[in-house]
Protein backbone atom coordinates (compact mmCIF):
# COMPACT_ATOMS: atom_id res chain seq x y z
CA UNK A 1 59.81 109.17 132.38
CA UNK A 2 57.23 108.82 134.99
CA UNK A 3 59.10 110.34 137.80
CA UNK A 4 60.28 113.82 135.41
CA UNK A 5 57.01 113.81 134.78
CA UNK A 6 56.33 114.04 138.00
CA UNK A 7 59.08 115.77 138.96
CA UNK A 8 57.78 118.61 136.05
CA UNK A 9 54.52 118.92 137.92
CA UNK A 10 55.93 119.16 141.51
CA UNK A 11 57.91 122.43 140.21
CA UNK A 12 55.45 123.96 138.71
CA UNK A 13 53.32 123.42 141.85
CA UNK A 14 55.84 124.30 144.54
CA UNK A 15 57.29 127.48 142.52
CA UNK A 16 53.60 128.88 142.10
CA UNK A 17 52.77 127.72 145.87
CA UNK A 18 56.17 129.41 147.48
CA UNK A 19 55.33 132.37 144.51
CA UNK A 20 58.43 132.01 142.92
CA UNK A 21 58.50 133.47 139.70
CA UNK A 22 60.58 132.86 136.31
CA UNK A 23 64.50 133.50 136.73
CA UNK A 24 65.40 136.14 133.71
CA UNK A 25 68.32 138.16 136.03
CA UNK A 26 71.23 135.99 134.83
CA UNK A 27 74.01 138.02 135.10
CA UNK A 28 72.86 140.85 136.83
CA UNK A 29 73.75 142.17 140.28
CA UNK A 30 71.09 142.07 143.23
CA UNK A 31 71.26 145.87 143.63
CA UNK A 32 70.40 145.89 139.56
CA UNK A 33 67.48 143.25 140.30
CA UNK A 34 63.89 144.33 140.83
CA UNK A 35 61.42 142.92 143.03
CA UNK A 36 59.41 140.14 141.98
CA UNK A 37 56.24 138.51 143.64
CA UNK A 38 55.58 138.80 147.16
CA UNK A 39 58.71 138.64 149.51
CA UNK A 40 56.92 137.74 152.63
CA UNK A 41 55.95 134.57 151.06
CA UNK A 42 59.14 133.78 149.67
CA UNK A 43 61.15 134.10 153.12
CA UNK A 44 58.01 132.06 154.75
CA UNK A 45 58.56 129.44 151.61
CA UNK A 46 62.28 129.07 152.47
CA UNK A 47 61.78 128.63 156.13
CA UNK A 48 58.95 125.90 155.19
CA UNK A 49 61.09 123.98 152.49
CA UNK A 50 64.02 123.93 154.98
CA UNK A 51 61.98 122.04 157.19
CA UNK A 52 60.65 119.87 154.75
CA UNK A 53 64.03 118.38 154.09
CA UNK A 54 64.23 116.66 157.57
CA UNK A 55 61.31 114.39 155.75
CA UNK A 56 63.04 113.45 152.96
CA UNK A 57 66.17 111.88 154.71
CA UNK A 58 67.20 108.07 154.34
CA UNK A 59 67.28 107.96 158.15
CA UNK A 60 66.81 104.48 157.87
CA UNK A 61 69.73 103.54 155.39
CA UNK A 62 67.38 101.24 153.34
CA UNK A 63 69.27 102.48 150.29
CA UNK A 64 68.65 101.48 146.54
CA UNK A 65 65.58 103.79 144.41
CA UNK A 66 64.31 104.75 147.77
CA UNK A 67 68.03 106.07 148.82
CA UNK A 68 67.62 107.79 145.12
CA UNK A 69 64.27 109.09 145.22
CA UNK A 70 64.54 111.17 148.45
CA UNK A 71 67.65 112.01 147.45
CA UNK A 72 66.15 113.63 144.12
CA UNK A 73 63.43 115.66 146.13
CA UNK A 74 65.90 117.19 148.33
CA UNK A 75 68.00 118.35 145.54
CA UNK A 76 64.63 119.72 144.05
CA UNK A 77 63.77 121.40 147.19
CA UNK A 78 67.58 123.25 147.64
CA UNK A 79 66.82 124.59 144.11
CA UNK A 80 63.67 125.87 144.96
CA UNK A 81 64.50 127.53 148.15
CA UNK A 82 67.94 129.04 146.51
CA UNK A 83 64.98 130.73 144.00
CA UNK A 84 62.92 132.10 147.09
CA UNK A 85 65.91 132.88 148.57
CA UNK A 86 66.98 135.21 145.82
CA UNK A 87 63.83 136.41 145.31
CA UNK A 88 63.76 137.69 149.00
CA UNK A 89 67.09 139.24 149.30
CA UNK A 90 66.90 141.46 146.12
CA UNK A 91 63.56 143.04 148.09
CA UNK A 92 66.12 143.15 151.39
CA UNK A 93 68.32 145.00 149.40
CA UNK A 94 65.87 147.77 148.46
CA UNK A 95 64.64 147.87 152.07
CA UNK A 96 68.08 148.85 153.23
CA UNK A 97 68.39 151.33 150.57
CA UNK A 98 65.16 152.44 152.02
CA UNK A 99 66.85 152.64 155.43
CA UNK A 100 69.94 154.60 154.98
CA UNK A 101 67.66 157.35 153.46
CA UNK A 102 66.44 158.56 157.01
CA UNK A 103 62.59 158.56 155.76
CA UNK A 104 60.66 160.64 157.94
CA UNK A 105 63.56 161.63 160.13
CA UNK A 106 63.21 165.65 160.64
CA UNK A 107 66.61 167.49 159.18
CA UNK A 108 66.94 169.26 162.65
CA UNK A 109 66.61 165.76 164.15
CA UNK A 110 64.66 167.81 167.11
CA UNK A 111 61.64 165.34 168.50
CA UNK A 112 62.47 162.83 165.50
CA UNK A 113 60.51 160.09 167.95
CA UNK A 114 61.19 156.27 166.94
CA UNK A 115 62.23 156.36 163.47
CA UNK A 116 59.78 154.61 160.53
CA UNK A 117 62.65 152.55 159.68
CA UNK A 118 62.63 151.22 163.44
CA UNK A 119 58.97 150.98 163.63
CA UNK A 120 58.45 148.52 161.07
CA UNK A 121 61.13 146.19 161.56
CA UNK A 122 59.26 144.33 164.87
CA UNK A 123 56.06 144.08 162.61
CA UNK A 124 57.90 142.61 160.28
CA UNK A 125 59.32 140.10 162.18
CA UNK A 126 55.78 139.65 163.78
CA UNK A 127 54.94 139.10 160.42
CA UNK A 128 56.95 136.22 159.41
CA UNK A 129 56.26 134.54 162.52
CA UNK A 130 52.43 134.63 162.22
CA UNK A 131 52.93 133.55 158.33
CA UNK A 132 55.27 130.64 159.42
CA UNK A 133 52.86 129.83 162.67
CA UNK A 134 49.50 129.35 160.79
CA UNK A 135 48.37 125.97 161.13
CA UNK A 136 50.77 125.13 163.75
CA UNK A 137 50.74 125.43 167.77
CA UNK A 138 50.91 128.93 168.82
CA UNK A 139 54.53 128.06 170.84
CA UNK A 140 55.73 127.57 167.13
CA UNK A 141 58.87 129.70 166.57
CA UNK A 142 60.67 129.17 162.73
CA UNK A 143 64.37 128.43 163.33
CA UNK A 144 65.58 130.79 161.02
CA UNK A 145 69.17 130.92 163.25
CA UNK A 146 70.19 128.00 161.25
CA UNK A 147 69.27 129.19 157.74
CA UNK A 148 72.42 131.14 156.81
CA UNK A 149 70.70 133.14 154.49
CA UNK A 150 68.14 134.12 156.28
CA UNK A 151 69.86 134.73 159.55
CA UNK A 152 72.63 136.64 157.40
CA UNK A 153 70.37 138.98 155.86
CA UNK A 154 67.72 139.34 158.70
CA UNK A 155 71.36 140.42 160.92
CA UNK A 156 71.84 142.53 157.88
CA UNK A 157 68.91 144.47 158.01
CA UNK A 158 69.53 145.10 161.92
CA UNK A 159 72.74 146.50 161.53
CA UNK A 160 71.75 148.52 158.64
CA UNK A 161 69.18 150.55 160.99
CA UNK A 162 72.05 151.10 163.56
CA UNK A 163 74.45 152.42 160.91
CA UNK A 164 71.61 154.50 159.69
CA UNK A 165 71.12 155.80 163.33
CA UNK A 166 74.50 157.12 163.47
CA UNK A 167 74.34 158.34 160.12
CA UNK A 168 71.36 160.55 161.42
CA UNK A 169 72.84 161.45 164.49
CA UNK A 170 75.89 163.12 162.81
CA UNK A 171 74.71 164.76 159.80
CA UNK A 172 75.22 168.35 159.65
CA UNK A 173 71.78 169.19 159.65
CA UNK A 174 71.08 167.44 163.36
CA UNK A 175 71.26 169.34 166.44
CA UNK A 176 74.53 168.04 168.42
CA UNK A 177 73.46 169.97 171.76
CA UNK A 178 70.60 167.20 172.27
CA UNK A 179 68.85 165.85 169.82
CA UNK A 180 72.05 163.40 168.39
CA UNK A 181 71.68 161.82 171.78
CA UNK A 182 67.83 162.05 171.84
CA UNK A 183 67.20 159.81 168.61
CA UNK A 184 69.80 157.38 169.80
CA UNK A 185 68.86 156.92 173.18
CA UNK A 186 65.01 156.21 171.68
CA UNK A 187 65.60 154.41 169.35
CA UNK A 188 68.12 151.78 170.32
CA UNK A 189 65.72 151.55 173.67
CA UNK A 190 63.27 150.67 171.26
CA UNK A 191 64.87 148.22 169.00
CA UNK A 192 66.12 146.69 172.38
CA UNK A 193 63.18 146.39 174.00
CA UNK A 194 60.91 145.33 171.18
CA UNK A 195 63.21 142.14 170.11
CA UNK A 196 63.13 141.15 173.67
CA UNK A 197 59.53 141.04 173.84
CA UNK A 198 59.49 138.44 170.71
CA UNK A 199 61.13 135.83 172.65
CA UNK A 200 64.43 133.84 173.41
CA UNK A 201 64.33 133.07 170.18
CA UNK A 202 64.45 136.17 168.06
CA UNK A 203 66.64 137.92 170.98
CA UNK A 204 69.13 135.10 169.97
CA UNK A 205 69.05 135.65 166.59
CA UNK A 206 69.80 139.22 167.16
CA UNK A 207 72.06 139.26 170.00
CA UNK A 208 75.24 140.90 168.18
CA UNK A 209 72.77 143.80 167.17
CA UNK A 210 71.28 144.20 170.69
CA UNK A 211 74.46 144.16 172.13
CA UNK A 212 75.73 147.16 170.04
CA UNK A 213 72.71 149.03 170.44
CA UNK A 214 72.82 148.46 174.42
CA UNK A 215 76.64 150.05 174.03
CA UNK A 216 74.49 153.05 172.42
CA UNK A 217 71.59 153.48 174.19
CA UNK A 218 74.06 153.98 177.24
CA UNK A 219 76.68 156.18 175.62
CA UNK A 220 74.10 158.34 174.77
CA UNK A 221 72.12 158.58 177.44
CA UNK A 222 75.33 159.01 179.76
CA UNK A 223 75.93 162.50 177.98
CA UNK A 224 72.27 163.78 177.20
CA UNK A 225 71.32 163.12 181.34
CA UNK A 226 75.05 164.93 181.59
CA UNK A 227 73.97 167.99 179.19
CA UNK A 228 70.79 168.02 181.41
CA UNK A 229 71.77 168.24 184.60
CA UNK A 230 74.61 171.08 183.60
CA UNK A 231 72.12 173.20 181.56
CA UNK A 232 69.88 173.68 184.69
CA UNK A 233 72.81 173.85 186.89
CA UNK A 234 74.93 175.77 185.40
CA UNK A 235 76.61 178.23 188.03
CA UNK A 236 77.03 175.15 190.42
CA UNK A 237 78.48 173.11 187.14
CA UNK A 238 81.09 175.68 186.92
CA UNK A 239 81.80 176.33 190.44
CA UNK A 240 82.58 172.73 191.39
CA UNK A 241 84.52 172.26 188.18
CA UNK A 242 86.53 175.11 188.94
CA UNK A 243 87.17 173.59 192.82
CA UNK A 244 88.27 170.40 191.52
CA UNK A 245 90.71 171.79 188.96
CA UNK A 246 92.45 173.92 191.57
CA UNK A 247 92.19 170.95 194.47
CA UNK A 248 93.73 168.85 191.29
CA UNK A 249 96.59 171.68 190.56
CA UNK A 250 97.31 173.43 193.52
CA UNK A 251 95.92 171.39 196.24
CA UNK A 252 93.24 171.98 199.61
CA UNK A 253 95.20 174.64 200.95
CA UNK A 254 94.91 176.76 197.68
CA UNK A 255 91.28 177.01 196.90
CA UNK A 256 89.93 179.70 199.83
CA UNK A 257 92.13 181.43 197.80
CA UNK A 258 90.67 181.09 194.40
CA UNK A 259 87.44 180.93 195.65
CA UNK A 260 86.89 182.52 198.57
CA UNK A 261 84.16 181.22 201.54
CA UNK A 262 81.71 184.02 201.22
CA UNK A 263 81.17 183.59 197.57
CA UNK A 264 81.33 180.18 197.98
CA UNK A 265 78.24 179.96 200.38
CA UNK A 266 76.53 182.85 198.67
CA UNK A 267 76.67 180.52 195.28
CA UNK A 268 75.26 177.79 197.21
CA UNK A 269 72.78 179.63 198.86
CA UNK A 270 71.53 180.56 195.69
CA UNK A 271 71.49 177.73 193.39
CA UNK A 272 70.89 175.08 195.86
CA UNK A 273 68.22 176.16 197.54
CA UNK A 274 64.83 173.85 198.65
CA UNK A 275 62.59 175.97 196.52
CA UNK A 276 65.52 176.49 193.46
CA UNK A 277 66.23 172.39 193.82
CA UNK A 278 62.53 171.66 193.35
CA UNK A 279 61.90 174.00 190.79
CA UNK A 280 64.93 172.95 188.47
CA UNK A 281 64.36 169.03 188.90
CA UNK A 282 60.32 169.91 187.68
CA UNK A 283 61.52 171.99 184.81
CA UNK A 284 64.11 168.61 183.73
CA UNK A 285 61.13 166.50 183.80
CA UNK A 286 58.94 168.72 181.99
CA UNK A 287 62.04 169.35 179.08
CA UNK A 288 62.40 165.14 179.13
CA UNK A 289 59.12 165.22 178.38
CA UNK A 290 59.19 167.51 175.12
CA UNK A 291 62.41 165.20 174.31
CA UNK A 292 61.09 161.93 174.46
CA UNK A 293 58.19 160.43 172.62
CA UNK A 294 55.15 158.10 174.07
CA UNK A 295 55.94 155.42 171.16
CA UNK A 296 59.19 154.84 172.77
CA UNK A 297 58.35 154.10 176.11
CA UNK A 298 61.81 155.70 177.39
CA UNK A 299 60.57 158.44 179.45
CA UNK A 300 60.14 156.67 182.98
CA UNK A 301 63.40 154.55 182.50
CA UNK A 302 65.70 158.14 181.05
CA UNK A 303 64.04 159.45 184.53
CA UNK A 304 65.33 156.88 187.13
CA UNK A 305 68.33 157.21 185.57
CA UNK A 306 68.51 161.03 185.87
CA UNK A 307 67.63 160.94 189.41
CA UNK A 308 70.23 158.38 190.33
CA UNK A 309 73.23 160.82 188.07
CA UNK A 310 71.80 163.71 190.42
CA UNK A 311 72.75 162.03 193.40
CA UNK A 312 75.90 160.92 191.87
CA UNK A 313 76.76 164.55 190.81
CA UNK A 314 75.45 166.12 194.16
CA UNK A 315 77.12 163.38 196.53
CA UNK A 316 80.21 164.53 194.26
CA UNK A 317 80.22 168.36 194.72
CA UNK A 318 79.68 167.62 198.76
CA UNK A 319 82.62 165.88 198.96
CA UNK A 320 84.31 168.73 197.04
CA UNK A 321 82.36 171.34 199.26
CA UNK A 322 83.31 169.51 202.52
């Protein structure tokens, strides 16, 4: 009697502690479930109880009522943290709802920037790690790898922001001459980039999702640097294109034919002048510039890498030239 007792008050204690509230959604579906409480402290809660139950283990096999007891509070504890658990995933389900409607993401998808959706998700993980660190060493880091529901949903959430990317990128509504590759460029740089800077850790616990949005980031980049460079040179775009189709079909001997010397060196005369060269490359900067936004810290990275697929494409059309 004295340990139910007990036992009574330690619920009642814990579930208003870990702010777990009454369970009335028997039978119901998450998606049908509303929030209760505050989810923040019911993820923290979970992360805390798992720990706990390293301290309530008979490491020392003494068996008997002390085998029992601890046995008793670790079942008590898996109850409450499948409660917090719950809790916290119906309010993960509404933030992905939240997620896959684009919120704040212009129709035109022109200068969209770093999403809201993206924005939020490193403060939130800052978040839980503050909650989980207070009263602890600053080093702290929650091992929420080896919670499977946490890690599960937490993965969840990640991969719902890339599939809501992509959604974005190829609605109707988005511009598919630039701006598809603009907000995924951005904002896979940014997701990237900002789980790195949280540590081993939470780069770990993410690694599937970074991985995919590395495979991204690149794709995209690969053809908005490639839509670049052809929209300011177009005439020497063409011109090359056209020599390597007829070196391809017809061979060396062919193309004075095609294209004969005169044009050939009045074209690059032209177009690849000092003065044309540097006034081109300034006018690329200055368009990256309207592209990309200061919150997502791509701009000086999206220009190395245009400078480097310039020499690629001009060491190219030498060779063709030569």
């Amino acid at each position: 009697a004295a340990v139910d007792s007990a036992s009574q008050h330690f619920r009642y204690y814990i579930n208003r502690t870990c702010g777990i509230n009454s369970d009335d959604s028997s039978g119901k579906a998450t998606a049908e479930m509303t929030v209760k409480g505050d989810p923040l402290l019911n993820l923290v809660a979970s992360i805390c109880l798992n720990e706990a139950m390293e301290n309530y283990i008979d490491h020392e096999k003494k068996g008997g009522d002390h085998s029992l007891s601890l046995a008793y509070v670790r079942a008590t504890i898996l109850d409450l943290r499948k409660r917090a658990d719950k809790q916290w995933v119906v309010w993960v389900e509404k933030q992905m709802e939240w997620i896959r409607s684009n919120d704040g993401v212009p129709l035109s998808g022109k200068r969209a920037g770093i999403f809201p959706s993206f924005a939020r998700f490193p403060c939130y993980i800052d978040h839980v790690l503050l909650c989980c660190r207070e009263g602890k060493e600053d080093t702290y880091v929650p091992d929420m790898a080896h919670v499977k529901v946490i890690n599960y949903y937490l993965q969840k959430l990640a991969a719902t922001l890339l599939e809501s990317l992509k959604d974005a990128a190829s609605r109707e509504s988005t511009d598919q001459e630039y701006a598809s590759n603009v907000m995924q460029m951005e904002n896979t740089y940014y997701f990237t980039q900002s789980i790195k800077q949280r540590g081993t850790s939470i780069a770990d616990l993410f690694s599937k999702q970074m991985t995919k949005a590395n495979a991204i980031c690149k794709e995209s980049t690969d053809a908005y640097l490639g839509w670049m460079i052809k929209k300011e040179f177009t005439t020497l775009h063409e011109l090359f294109s056209k020599l390597s189709k007829i070196r391809k079909e017809f061979g060396d001997k062919e193309v004075p034919e095609h294209v004969p010397k005169q044009q050939f060196v009045k074209t690059l005369t032209k177009e690849a002048s000092r003065e044309i060269l540097k006034e081109r490359i300034s006018s690329m900067h200055a368009r990256m510039g309207k592209h990309l936004s200061e919150e997502g810290g791509l701009l000086p990275v999206a220009w190395k890498a245009l400078v480097k697929v310039l020499f690629e494409w001009f060491g190219r059309w030498e060779k063709l030239s030569s």
